[in-house]
PDB file of N, CA and C in Angstrom:
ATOM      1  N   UNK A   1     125.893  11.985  47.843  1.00  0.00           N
ATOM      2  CA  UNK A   1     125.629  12.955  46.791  1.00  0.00           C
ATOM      3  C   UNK A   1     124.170  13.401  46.888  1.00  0.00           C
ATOM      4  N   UNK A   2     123.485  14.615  46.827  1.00  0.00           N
ATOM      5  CA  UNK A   2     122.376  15.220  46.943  1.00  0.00           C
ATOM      6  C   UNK A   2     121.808  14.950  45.758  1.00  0.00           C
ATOM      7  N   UNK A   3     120.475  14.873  45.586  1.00  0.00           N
ATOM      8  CA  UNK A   3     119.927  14.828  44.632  1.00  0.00           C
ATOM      9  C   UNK A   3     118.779  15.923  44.867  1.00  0.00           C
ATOM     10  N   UNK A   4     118.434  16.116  43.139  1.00  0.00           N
ATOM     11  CA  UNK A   4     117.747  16.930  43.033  1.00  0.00           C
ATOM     12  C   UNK A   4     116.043  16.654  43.646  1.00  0.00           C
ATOM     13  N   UNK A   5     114.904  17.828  43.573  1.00  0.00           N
ATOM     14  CA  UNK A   5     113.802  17.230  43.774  1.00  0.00           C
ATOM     15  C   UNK A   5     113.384  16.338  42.864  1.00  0.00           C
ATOM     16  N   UNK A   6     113.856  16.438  41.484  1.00  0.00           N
ATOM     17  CA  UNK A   6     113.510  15.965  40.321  1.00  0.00           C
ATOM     18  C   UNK A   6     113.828  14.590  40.398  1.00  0.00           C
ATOM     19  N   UNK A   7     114.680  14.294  40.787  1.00  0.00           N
ATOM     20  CA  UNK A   7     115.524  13.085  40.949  1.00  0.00           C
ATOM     21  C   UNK A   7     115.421  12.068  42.067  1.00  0.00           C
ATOM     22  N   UNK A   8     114.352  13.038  42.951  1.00  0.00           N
ATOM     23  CA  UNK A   8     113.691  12.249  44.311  1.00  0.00           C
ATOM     24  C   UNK A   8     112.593  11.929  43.933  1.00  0.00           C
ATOM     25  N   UNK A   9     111.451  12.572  43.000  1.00  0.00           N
ATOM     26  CA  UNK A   9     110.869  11.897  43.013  1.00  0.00           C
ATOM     27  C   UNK A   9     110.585  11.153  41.993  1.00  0.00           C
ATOM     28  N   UNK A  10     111.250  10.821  40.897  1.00  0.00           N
ATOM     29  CA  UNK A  10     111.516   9.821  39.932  1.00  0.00           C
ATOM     30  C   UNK A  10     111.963   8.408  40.594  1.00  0.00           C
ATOM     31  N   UNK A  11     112.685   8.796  41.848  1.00  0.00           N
ATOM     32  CA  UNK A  11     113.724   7.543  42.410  1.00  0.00           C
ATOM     33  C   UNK A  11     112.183   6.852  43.132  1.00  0.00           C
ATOM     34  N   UNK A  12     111.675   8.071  44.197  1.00  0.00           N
ATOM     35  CA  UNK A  12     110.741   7.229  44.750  1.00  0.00           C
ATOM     36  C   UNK A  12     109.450   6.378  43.707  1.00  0.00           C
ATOM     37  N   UNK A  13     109.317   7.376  42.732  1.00  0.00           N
ATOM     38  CA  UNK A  13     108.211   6.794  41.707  1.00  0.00           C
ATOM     39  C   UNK A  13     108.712   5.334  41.247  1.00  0.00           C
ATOM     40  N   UNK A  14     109.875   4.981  40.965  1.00  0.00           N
ATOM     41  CA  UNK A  14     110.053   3.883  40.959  1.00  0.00           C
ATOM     42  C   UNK A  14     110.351   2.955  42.050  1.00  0.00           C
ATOM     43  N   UNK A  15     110.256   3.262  43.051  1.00  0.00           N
ATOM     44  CA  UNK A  15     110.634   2.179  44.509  1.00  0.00           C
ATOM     45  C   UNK A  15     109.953   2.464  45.160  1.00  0.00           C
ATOM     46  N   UNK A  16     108.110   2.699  45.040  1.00  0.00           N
ATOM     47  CA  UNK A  16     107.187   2.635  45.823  1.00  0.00           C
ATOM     48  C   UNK A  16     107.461   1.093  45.742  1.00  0.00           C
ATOM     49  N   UNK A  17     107.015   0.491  47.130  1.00  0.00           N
ATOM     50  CA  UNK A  17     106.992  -1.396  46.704  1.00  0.00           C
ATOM     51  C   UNK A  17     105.623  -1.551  45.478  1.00  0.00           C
ATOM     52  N   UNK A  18     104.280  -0.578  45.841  1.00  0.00           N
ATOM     53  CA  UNK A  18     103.746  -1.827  44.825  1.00  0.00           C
ATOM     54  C   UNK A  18     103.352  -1.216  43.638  1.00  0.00           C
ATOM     55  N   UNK A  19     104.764  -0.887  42.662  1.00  0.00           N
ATOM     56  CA  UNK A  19     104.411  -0.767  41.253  1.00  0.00           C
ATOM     57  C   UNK A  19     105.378  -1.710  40.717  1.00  0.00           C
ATOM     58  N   UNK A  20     105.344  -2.853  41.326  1.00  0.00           N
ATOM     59  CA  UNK A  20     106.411  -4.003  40.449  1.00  0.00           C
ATOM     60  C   UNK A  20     104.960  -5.283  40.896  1.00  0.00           C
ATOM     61  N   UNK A  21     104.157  -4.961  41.361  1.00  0.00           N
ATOM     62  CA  UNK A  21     103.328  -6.267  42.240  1.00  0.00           C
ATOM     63  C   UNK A  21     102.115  -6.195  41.157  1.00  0.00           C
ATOM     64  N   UNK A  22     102.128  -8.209  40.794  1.00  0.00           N
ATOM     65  CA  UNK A  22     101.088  -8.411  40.049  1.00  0.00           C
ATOM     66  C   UNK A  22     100.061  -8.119  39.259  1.00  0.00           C
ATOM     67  N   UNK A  23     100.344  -8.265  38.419  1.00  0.00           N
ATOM     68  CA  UNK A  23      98.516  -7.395  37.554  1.00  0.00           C
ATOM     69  C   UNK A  23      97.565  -8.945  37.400  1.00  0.00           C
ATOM     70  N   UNK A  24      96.644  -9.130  37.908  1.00  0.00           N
ATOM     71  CA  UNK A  24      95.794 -10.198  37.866  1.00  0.00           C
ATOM     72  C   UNK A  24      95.083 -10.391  36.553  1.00  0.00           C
ATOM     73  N   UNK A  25      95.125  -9.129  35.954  1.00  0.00           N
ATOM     74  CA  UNK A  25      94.023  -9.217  33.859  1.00  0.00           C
ATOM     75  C   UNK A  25      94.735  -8.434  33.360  1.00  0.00           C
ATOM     76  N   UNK A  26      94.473  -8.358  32.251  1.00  0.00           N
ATOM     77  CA  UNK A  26      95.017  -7.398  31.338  1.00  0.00           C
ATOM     78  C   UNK A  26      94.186  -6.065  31.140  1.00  0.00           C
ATOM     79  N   UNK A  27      93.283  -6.228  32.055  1.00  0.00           N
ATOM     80  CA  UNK A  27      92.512  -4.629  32.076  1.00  0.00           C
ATOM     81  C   UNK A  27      93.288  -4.341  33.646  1.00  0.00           C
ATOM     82  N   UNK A  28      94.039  -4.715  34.312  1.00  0.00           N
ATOM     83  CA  UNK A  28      95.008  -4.350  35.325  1.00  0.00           C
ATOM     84  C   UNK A  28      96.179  -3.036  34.507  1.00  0.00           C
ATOM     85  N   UNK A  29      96.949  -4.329  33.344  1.00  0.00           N
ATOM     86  CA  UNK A  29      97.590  -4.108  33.228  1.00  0.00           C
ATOM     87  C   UNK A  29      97.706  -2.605  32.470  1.00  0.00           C
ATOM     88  N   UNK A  30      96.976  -2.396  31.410  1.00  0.00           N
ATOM     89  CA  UNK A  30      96.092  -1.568  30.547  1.00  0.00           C
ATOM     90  C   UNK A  30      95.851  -0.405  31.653  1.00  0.00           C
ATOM     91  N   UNK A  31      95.478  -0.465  32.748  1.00  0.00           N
ATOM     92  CA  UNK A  31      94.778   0.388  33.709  1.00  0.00           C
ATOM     93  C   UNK A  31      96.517   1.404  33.819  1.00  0.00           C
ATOM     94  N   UNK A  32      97.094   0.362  34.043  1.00  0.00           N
ATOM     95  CA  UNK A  32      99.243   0.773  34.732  1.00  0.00           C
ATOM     96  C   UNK A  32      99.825   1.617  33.612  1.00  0.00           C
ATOM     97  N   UNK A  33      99.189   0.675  32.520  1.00  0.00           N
ATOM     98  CA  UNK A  33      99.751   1.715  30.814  1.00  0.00           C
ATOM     99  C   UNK A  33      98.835   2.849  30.989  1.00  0.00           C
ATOM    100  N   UNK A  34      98.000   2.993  30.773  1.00  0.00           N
ATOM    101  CA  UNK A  34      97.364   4.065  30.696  1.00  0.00           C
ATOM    102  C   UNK A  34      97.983   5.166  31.949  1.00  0.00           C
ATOM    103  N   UNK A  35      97.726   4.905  32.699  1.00  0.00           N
ATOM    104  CA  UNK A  35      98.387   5.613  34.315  1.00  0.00           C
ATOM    105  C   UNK A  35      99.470   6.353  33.976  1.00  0.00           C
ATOM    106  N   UNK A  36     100.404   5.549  33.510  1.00  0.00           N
ATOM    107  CA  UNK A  36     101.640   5.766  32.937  1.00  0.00           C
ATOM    108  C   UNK A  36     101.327   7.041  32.067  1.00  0.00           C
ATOM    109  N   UNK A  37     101.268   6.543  31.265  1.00  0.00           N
ATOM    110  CA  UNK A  37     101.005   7.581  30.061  1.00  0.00           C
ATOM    111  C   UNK A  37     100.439   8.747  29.990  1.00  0.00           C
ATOM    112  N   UNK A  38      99.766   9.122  31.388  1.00  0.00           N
ATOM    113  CA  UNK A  38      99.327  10.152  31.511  1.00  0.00           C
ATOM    114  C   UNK A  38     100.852  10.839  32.649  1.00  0.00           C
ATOM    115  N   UNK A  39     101.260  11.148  32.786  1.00  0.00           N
ATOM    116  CA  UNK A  39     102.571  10.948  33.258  1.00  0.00           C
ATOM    117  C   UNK A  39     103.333  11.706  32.370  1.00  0.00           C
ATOM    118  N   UNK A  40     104.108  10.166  31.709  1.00  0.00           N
ATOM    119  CA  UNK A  40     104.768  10.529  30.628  1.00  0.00           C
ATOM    120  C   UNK A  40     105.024  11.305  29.737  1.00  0.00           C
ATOM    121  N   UNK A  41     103.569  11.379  29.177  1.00  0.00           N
ATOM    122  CA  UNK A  41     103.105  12.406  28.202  1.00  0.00           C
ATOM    123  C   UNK A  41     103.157  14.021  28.509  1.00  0.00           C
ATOM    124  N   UNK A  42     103.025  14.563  29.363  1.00  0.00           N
ATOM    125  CA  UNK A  42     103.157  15.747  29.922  1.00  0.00           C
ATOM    126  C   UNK A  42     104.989  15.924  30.153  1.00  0.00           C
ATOM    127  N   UNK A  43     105.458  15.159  30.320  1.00  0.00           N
ATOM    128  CA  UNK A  43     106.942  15.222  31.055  1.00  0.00           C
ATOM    129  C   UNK A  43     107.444  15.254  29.563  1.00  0.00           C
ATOM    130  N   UNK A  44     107.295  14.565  28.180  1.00  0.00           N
ATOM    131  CA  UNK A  44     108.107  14.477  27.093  1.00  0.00           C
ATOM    132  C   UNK A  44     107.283  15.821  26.466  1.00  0.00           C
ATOM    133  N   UNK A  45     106.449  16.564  26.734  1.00  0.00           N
ATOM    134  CA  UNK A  45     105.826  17.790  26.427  1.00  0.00           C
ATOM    135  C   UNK A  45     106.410  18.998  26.348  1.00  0.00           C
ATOM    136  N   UNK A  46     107.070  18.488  28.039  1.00  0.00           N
ATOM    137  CA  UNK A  46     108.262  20.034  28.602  1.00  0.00           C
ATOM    138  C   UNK A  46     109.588  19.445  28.155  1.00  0.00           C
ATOM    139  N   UNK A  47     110.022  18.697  28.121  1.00  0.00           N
ATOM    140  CA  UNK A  47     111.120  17.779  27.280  1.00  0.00           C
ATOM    141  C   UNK A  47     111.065  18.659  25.947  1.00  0.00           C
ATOM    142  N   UNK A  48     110.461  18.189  25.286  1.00  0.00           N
ATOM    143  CA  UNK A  48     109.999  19.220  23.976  1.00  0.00           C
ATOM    144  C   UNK A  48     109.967  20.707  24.034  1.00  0.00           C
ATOM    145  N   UNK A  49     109.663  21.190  24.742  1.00  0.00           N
ATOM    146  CA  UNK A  49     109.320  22.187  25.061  1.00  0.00           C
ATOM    147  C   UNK A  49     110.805  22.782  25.253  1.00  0.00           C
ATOM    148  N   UNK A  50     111.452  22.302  25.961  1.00  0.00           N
ATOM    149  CA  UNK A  50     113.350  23.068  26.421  1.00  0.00           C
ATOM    150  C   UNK A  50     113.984  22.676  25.218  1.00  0.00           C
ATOM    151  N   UNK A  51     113.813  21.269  24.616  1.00  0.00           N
ATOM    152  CA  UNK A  51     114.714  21.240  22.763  1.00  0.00           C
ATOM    153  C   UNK A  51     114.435  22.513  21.985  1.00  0.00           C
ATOM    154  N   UNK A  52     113.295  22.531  21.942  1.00  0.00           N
ATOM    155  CA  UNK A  52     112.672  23.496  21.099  1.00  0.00           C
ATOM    156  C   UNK A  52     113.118  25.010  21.190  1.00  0.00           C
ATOM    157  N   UNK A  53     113.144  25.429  22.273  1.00  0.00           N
ATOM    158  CA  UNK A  53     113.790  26.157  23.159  1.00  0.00           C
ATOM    159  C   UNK A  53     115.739  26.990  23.181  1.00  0.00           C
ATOM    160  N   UNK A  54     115.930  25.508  22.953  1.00  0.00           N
ATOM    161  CA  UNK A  54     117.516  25.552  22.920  1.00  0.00           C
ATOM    162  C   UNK A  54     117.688  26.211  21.103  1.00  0.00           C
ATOM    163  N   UNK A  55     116.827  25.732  20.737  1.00  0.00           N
ATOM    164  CA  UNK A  55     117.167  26.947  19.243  1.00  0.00           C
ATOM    165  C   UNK A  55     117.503  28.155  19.210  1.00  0.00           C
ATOM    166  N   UNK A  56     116.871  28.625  20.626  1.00  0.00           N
ATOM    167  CA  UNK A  56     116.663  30.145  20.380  1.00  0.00           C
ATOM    168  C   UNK A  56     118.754  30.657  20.821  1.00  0.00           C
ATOM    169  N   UNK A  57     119.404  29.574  20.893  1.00  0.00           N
ATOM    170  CA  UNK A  57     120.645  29.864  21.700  1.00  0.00           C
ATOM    171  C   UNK A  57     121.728  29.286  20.471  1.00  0.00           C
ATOM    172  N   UNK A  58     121.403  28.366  19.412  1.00  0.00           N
ATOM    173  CA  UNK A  58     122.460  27.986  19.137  1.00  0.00           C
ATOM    174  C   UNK A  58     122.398  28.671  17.125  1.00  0.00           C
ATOM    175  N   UNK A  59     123.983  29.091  17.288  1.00  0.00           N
ATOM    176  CA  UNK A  59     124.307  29.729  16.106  1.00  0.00           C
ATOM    177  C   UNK A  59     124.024  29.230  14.587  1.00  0.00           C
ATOM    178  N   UNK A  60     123.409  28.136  14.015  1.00  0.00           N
ATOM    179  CA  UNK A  60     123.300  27.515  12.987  1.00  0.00           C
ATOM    180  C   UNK A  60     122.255  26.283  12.805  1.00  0.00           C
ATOM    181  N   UNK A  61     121.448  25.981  11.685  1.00  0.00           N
ATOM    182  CA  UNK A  61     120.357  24.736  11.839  1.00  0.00           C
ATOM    183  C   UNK A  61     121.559  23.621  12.165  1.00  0.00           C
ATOM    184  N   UNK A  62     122.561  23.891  11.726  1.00  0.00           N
ATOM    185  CA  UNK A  62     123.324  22.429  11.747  1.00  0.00           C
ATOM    186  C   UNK A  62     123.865  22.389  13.082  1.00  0.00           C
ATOM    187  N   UNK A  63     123.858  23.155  14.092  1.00  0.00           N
ATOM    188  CA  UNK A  63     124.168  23.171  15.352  1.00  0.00           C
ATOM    189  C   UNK A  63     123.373  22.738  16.427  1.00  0.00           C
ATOM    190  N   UNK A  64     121.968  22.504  15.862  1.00  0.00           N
ATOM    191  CA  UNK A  64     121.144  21.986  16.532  1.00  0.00           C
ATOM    192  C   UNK A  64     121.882  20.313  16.737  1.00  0.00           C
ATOM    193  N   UNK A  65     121.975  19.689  15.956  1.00  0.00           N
ATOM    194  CA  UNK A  65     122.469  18.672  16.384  1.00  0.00           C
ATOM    195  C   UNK A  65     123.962  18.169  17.359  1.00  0.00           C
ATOM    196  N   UNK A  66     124.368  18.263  17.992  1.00  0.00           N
ATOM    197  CA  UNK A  66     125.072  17.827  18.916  1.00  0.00           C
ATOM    198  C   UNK A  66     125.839  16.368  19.845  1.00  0.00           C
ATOM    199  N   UNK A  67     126.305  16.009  18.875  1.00  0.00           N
ATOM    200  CA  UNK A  67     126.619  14.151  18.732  1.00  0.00           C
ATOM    201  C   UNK A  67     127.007  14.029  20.257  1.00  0.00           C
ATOM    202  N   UNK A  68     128.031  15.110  20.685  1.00  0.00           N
ATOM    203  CA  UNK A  68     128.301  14.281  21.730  1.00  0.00           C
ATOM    204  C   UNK A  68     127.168  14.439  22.869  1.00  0.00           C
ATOM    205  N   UNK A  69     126.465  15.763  22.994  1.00  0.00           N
ATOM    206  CA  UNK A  69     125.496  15.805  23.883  1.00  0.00           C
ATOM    207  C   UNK A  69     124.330  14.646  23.950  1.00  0.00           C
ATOM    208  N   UNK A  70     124.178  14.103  22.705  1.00  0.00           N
ATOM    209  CA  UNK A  70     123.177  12.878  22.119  1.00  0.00           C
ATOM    210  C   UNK A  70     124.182  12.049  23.291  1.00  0.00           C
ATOM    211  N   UNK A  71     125.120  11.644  23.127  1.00  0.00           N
ATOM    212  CA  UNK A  71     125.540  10.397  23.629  1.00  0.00           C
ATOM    213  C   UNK A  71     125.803  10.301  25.070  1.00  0.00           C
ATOM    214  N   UNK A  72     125.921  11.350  25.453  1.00  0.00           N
ATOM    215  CA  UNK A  72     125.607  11.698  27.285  1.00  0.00           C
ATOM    216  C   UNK A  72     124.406  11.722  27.897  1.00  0.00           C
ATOM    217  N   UNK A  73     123.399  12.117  26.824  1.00  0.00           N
ATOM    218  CA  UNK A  73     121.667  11.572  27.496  1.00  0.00           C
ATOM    219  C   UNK A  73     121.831  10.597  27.191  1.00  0.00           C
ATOM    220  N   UNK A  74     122.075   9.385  25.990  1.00  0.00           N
ATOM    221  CA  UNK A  74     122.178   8.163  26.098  1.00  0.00           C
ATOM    222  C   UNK A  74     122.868   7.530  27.306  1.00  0.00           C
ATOM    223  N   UNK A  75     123.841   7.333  27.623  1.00  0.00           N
ATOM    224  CA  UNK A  75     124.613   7.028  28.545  1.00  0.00           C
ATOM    225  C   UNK A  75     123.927   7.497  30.238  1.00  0.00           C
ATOM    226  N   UNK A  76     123.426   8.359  29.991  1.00  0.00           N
ATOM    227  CA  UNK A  76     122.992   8.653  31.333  1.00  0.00           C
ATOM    228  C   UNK A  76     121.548   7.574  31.690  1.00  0.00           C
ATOM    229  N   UNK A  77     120.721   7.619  30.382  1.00  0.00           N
ATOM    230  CA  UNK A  77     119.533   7.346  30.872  1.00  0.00           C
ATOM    231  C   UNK A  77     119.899   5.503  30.456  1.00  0.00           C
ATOM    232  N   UNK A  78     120.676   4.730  29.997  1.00  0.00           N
ATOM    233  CA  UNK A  78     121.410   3.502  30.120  1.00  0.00           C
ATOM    234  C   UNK A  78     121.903   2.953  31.514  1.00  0.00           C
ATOM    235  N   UNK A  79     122.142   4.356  32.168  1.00  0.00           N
ATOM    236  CA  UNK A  79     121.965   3.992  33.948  1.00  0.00           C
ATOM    237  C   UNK A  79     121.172   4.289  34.578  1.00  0.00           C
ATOM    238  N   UNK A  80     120.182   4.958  34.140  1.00  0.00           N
ATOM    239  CA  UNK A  80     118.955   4.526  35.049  1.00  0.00           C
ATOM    240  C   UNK A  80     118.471   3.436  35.024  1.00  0.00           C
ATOM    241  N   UNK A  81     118.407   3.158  33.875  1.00  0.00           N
ATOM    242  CA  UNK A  81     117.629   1.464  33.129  1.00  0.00           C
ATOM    243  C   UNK A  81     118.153   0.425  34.001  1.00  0.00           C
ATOM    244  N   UNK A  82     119.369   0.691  33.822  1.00  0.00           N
ATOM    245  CA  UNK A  82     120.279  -0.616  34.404  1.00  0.00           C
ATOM    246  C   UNK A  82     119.762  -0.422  36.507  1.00  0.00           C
ATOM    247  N   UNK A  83     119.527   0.292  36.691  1.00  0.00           N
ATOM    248  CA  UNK A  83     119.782   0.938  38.312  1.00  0.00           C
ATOM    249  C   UNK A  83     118.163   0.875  38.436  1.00  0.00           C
ATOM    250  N   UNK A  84     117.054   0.766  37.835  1.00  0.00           N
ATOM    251  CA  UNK A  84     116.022   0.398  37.245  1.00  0.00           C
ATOM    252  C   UNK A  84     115.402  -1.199  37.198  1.00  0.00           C
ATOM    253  N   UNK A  85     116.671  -1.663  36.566  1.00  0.00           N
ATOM    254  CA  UNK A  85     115.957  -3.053  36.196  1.00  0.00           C
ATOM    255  C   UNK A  85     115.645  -3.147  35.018  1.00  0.00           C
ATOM    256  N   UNK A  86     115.230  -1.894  34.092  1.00  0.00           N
ATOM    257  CA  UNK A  86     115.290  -2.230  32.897  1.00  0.00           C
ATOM    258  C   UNK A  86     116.169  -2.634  31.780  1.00  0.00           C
ATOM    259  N   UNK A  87     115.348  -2.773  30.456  1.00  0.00           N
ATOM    260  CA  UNK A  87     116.638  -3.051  29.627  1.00  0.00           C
ATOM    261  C   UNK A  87     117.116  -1.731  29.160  1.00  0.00           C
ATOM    262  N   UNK A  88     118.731  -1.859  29.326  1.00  0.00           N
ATOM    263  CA  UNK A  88     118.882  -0.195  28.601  1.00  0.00           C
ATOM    264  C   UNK A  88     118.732  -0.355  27.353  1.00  0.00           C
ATOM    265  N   UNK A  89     119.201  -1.468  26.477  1.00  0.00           N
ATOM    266  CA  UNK A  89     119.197  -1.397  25.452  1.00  0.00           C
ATOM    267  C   UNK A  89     117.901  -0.900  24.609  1.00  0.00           C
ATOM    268  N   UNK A  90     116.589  -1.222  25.669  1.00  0.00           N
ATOM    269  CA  UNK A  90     115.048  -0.674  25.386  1.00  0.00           C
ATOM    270  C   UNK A  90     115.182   0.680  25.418  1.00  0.00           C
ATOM    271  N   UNK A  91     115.499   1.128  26.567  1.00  0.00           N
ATOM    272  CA  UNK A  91     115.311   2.124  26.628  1.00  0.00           C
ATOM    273  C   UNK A  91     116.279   3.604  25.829  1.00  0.00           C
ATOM    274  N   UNK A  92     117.809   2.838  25.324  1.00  0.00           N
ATOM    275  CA  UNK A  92     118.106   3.552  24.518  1.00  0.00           C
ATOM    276  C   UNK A  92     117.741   3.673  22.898  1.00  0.00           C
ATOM    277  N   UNK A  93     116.919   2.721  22.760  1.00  0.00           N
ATOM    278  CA  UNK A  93     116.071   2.541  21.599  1.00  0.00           C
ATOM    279  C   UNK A  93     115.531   3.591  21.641  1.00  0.00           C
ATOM    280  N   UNK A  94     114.428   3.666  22.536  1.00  0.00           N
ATOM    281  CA  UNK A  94     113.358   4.667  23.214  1.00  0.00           C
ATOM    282  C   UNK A  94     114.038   6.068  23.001  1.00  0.00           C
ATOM    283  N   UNK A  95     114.963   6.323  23.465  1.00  0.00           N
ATOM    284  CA  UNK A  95     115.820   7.880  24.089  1.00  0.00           C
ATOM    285  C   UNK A  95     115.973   8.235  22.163  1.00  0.00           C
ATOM    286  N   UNK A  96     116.847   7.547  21.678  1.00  0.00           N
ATOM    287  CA  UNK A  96     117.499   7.561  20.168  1.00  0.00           C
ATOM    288  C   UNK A  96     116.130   7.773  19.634  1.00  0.00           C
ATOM    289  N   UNK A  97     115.301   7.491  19.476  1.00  0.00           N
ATOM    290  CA  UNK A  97     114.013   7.581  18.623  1.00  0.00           C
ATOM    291  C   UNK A  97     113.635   8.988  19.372  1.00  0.00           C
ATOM    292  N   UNK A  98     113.176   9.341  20.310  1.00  0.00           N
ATOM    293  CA  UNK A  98     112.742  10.662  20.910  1.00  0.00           C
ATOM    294  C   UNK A  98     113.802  11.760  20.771  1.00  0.00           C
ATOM    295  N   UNK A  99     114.782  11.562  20.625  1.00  0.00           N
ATOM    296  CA  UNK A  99     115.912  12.609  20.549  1.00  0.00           C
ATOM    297  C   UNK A  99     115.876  12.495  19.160  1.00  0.00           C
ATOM    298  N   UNK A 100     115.760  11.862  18.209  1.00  0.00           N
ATOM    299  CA  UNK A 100     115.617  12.296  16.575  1.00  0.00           C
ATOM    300  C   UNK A 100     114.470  12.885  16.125  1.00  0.00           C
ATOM    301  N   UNK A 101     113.170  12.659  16.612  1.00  0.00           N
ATOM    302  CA  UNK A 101     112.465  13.882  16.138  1.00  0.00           C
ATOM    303  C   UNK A 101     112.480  15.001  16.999  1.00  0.00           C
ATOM    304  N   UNK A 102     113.050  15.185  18.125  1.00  0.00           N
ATOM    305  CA  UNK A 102     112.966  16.418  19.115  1.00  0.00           C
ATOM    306  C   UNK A 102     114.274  17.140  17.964  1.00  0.00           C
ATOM    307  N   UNK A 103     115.008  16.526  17.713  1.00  0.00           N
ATOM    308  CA  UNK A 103     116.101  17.364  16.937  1.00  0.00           C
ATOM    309  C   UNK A 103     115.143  17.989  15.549  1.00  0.00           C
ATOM    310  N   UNK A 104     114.687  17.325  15.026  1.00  0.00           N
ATOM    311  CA  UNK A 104     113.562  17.717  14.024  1.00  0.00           C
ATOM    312  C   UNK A 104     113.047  18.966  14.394  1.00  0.00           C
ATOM    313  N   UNK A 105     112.546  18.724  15.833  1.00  0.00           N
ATOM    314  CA  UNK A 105     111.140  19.563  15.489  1.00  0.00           C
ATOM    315  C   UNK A 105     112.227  21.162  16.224  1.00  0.00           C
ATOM    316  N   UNK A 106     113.586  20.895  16.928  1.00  0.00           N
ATOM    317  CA  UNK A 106     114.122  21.658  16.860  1.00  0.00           C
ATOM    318  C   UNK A 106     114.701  22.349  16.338  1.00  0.00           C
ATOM    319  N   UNK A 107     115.023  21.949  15.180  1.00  0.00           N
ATOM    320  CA  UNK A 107     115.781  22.393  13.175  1.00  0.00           C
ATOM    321  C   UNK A 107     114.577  23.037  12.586  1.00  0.00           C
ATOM    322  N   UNK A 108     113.086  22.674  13.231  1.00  0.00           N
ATOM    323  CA  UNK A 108     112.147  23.354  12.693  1.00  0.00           C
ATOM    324  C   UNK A 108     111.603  24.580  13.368  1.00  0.00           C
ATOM    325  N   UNK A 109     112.100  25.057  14.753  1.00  0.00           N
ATOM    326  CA  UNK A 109     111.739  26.207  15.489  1.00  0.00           C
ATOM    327  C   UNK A 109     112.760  26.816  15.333  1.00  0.00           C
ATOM    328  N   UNK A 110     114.370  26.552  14.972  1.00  0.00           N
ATOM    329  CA  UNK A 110     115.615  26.978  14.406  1.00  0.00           C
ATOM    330  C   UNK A 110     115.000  27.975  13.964  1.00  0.00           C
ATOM    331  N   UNK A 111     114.203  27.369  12.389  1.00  0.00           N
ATOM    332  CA  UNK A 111     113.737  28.354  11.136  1.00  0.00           C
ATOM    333  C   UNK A 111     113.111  29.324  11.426  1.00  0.00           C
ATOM    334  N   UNK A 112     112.291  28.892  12.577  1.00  0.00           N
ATOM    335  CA  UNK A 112     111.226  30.244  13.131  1.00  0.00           C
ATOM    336  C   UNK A 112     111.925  31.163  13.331  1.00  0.00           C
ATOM    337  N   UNK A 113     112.720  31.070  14.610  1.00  0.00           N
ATOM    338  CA  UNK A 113     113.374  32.102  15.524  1.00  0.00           C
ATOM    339  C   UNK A 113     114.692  32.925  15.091  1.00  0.00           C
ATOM    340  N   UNK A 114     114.679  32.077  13.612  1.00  0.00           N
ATOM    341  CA  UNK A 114     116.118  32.982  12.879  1.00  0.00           C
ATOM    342  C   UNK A 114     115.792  33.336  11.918  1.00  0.00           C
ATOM    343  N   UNK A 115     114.764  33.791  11.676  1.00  0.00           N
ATOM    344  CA  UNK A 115     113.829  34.241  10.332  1.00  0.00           C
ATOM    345  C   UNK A 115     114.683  35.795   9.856  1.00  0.00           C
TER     346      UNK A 115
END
């Protein structure tokens, strides 16, 4: 199965060998969070950015929400975790918490764009 570029380099970002290898202090570790987070933060930006977005397409504030679409990004990103090493259960914590205020702040650009 082909994967996307998106999806190549997420795969490789996680299976360089040495981002699983030792942190010797906690200003190591701190150094990896931070790293991270500069990352992250930009990527849940444009994340935000396409929720926000999807207002401009759907017929009603109450349409913004979408149960089953919620439960197919859950489920999807529950196999990365797992295919990962992580816990999904963390990480669908994580997804469920970010997908409830992205729905927010999307019920709130709703209002804009249907003024």
């Amino acid at each position: 199965m082909a994967h996307s570029k998106d999806e190549q380099a997420a795969e490789q970002a996680v299976t360089e060998p040495e981002w699983r290898q030792p942190c010797n202090t906690l200003s190591d570790v701190r150094a990896h969070i931070d790293r991270l987070d500069a990352l992250i933060a930009p990527l849940m930006a444009q994340r935000l950015h396409y929720v926000q977005t999807a207002a401009n397409f759907k017929p009603s504030k109450e349409a913004v929400i979408v149960q089953s679409r919620v439960e197919e990004i859950v489920q999807t990103v529950r196999g990365f975790a797992e295919k990962y090493g992580a816990s999904p259960d963390a990480i669908e914590r994580v997804y469920r918490a970010m997908i409830d205020e992205f729905t927010r702040q999307e019920q709130m650009n709703w209002d804009k764009v249907h003024k």
